[in-house]
C-alpha atoms as a PDB file:
ATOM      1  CA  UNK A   1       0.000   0.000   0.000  1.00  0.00           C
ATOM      2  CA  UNK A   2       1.215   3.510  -0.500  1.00  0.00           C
ATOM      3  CA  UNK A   3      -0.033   6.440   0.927  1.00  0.00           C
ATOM      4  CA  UNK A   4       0.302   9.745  -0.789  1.00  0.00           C
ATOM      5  CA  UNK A   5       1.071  13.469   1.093  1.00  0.00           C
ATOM      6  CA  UNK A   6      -1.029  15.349  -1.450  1.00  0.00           C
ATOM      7  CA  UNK A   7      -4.728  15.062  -3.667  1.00  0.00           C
ATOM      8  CA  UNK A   8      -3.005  15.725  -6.901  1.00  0.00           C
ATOM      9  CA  UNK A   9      -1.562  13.469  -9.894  1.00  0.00           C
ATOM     10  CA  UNK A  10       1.447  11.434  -8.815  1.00  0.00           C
ATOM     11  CA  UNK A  11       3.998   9.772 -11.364  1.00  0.00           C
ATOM     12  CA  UNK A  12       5.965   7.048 -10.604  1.00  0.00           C
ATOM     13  CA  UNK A  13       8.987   6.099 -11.930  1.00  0.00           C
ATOM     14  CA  UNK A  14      10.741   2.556 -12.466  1.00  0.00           C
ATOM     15  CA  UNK A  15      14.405   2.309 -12.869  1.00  0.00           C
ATOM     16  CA  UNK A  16      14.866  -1.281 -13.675  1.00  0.00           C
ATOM     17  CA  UNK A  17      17.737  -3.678 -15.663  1.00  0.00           C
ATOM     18  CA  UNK A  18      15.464  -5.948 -17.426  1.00  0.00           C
ATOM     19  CA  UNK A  19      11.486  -5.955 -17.313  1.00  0.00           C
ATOM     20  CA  UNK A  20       8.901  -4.276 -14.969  1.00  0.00           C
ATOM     21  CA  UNK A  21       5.294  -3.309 -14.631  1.00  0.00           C
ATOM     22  CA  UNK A  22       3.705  -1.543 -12.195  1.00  0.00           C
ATOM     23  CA  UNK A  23       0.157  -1.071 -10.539  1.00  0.00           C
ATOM     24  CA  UNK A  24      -1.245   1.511  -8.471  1.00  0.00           C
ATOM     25  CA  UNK A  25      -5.023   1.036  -7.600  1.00  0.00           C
ATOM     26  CA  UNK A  26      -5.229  -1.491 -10.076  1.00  0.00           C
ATOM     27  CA  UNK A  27      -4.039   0.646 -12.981  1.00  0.00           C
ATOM     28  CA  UNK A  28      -1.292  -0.570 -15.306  1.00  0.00           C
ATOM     29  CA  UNK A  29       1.338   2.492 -15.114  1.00  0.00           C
ATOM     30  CA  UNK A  30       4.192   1.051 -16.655  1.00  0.00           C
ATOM     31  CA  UNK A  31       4.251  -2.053 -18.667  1.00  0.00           C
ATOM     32  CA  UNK A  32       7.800  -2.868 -19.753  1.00  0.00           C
ATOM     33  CA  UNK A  33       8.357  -6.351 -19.761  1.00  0.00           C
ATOM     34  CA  UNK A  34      11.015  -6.802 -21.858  1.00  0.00           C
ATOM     35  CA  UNK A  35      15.308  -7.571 -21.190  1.00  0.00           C
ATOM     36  CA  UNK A  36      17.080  -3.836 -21.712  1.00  0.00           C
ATOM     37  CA  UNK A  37      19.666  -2.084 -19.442  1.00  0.00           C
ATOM     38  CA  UNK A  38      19.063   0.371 -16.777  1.00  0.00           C
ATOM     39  CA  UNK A  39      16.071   2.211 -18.138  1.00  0.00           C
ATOM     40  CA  UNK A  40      13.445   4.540 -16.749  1.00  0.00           C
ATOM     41  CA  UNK A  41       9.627   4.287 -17.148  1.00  0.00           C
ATOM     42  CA  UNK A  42       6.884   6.429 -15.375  1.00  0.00           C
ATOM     43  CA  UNK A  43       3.051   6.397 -15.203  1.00  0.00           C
ATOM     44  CA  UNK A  44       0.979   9.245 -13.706  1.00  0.00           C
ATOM     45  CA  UNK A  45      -2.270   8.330 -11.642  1.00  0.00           C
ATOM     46  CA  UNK A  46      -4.631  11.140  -9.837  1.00  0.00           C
ATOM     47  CA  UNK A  47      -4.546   9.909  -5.828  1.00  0.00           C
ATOM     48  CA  UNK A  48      -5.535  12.065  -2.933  1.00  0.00           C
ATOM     49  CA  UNK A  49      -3.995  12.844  -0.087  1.00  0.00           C
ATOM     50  CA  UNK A  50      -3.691  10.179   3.557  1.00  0.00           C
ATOM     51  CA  UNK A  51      -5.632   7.307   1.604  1.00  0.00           C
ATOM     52  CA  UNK A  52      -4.007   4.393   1.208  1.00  0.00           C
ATOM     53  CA  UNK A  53      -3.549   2.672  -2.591  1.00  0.00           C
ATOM     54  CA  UNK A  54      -2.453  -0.801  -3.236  1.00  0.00           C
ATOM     55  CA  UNK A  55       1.174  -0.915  -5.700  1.00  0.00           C
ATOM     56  CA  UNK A  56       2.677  -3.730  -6.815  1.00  0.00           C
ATOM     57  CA  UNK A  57       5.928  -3.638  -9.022  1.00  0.00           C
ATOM     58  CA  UNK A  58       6.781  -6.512 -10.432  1.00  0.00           C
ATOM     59  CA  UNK A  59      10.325  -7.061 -11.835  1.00  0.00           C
ATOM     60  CA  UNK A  60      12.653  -9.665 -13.698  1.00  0.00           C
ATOM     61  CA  UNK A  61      16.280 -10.123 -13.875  1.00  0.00           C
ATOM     62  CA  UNK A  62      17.434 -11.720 -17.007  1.00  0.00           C
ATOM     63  CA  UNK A  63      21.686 -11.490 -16.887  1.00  0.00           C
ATOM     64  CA  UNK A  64      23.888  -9.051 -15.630  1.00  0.00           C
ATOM     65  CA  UNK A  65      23.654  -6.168 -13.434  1.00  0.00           C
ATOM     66  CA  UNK A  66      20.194  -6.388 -11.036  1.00  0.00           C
ATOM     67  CA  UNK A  67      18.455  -3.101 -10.528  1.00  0.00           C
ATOM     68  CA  UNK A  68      15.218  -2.122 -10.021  1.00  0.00           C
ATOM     69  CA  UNK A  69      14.163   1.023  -7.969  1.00  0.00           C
ATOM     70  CA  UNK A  70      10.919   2.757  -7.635  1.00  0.00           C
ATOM     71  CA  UNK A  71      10.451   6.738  -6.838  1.00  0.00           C
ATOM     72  CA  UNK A  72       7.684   9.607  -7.257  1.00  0.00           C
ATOM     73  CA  UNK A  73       6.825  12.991  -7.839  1.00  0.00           C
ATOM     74  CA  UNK A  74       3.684  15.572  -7.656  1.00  0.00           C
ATOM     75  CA  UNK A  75       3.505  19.050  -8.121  1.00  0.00           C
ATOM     76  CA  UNK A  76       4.318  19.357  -4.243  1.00  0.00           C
ATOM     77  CA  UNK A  77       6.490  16.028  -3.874  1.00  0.00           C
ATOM     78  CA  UNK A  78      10.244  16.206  -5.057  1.00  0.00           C
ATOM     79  CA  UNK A  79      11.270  13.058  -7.113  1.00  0.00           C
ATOM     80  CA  UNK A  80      12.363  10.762  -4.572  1.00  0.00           C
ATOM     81  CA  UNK A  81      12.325   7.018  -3.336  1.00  0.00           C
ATOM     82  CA  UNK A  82       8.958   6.293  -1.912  1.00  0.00           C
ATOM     83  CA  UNK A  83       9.731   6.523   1.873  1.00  0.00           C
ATOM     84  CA  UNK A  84       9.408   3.517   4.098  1.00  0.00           C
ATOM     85  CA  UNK A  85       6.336   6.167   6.098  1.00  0.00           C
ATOM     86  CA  UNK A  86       4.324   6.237   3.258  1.00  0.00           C
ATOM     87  CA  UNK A  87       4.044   2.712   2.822  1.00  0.00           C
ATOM     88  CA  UNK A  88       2.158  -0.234   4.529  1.00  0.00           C
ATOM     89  CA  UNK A  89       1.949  -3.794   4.425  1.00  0.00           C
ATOM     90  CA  UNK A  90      -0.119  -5.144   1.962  1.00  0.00           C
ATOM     91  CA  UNK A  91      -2.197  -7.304   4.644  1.00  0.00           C
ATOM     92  CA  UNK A  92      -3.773  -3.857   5.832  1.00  0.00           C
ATOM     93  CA  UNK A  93      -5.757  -4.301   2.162  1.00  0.00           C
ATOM     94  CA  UNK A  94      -8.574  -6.605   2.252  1.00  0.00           C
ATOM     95  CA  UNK A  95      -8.507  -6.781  -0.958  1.00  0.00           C
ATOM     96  CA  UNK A  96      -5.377  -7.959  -1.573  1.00  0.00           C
ATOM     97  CA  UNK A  97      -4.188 -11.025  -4.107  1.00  0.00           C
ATOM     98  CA  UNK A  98      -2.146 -13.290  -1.986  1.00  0.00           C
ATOM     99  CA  UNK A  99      -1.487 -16.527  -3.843  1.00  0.00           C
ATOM    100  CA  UNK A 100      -0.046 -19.533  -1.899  1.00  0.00           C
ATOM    101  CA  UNK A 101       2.118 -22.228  -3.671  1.00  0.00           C
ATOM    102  CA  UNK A 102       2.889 -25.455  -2.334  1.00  0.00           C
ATOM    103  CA  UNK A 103       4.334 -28.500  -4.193  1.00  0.00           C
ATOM    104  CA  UNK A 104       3.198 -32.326  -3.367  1.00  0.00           C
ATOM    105  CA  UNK A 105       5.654 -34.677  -1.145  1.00  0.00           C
ATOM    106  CA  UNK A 106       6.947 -35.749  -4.226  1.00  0.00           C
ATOM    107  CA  UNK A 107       7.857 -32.999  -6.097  1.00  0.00           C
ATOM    108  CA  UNK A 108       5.542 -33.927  -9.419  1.00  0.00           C
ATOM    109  CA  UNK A 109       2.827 -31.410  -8.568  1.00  0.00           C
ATOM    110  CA  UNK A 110       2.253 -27.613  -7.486  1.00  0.00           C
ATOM    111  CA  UNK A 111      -1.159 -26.008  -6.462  1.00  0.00           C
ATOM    112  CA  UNK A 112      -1.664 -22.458  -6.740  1.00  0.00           C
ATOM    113  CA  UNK A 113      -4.673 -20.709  -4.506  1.00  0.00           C
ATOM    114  CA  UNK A 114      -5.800 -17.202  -4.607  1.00  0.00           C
ATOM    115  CA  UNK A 115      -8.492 -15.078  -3.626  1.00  0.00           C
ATOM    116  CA  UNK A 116     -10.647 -12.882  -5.275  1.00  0.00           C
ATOM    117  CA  UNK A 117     -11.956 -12.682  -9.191  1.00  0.00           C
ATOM    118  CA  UNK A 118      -8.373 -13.732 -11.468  1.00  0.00           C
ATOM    119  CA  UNK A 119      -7.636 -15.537 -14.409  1.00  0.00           C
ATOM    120  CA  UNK A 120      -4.662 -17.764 -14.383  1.00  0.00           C
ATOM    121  CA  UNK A 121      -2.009 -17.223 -17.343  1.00  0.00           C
ATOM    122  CA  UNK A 122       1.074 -19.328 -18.133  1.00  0.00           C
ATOM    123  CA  UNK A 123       4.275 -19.078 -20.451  1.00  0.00           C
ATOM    124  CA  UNK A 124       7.392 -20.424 -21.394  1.00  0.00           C
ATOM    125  CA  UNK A 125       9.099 -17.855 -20.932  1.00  0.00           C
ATOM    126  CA  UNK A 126       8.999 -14.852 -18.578  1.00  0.00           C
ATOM    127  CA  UNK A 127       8.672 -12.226 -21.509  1.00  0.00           C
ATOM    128  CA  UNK A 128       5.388 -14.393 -22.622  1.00  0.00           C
ATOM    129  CA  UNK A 129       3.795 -14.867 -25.091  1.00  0.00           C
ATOM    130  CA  UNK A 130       1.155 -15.326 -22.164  1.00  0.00           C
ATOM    131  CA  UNK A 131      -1.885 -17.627 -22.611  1.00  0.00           C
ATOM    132  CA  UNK A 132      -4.791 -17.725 -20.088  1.00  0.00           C
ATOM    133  CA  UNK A 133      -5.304 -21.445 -17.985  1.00  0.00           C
ATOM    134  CA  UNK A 134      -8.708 -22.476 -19.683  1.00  0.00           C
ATOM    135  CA  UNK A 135     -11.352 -23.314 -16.738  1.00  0.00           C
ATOM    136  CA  UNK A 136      -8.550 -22.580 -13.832  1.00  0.00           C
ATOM    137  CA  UNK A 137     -10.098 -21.839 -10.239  1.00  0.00           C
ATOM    138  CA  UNK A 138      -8.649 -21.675  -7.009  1.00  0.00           C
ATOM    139  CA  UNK A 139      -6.822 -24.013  -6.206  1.00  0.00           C
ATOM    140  CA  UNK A 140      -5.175 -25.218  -9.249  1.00  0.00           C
ATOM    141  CA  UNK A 141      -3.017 -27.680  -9.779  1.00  0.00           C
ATOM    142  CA  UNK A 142      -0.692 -28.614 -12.475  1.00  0.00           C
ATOM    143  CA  UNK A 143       1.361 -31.523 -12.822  1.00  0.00           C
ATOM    144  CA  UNK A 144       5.247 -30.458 -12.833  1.00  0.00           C
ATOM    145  CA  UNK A 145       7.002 -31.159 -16.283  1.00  0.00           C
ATOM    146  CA  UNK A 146      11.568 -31.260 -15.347  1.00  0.00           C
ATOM    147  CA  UNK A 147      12.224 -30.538 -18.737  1.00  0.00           C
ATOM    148  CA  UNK A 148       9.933 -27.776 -19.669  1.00  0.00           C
ATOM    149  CA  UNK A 149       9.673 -24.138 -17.624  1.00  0.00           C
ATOM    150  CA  UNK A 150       6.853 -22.668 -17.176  1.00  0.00           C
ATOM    151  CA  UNK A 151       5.725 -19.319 -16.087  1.00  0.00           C
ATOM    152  CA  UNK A 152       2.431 -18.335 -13.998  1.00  0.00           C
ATOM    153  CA  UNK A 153       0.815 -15.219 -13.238  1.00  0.00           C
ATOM    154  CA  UNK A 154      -2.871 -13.777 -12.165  1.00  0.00           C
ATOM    155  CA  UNK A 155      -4.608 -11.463 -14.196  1.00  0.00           C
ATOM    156  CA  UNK A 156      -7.224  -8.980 -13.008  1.00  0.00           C
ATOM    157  CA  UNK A 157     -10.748 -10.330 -14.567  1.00  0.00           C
END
């Protein structure tokens, strides 16, 4: 959750090496998903002030150097990291997405639970091309494959 000073628009900025999105209230700000060097991104997104907006930056490494950094600005906020007082743990959100993994004693299968209204998506690769789970519901479970990778993510429905 982050909590802004001031009811005006806000952008936020990614700094990542390699791919990033990033949501605030549920919008898609910055959808960059893609292997590059150090490179900047922002999104802008009206919030007002003291109320408290869910965020979620995602972020993937491919090789090399590891960054990724997150900062904001308003008219009346300096560019800066988000400080740690303006944000909150995510469990103060009752509406929150937090999935749960666990893999079977053997190792052959791994179920994946969420809450609320999601679609399921896998790929081979991190980068996509994405493809939604036909008929997946929490839990699912899929049947783990050693030679092939495979790449999961929830979608907003």
């Amino acid at each position: 959750m982050v909590q802004p000073l001031y009811s005006q628009a806000y952008t936020f900025y990614t700094t990542t090496d390699d791919g990033t999105r990033l949501w605030v209230n549920g919008q898609l700000l910055v959808d960059k998903w893609v292997n590059q060097s150090v490179t900047e991104w922002s999104g802008t997104i009206a919030l007002t002030a003291n109320q408290k907006y869910p965020i979620l930056m995602e972020y993937f490494e491919n090789t090399g150097n590891a960054v990724a950094k997150l900062s904001w600005s308003s008219t009346n906020q300096v560019k800066e990291f988000i400080p740690f007082t303006q944000l909150y743990p995510i469990e103060q959100y009752s509406g929150s997405v937090q999935p749960r993994f666990a893999r079977s004693a053997d190792g052959t299968q791994m179920t994946i639970s969420w809450n609320g209204s999601y679609g399921l998506e896998s790929a081979p690769s991190v980068t996509g091309p994405w493809n939604p789970v036909t008929g997946a519901t929490s839990p699912y479970t899929v049947t783990i494959d050693p030679t092939q990778q495979l790449y999961f993510r929830l979608v907003s429905q």
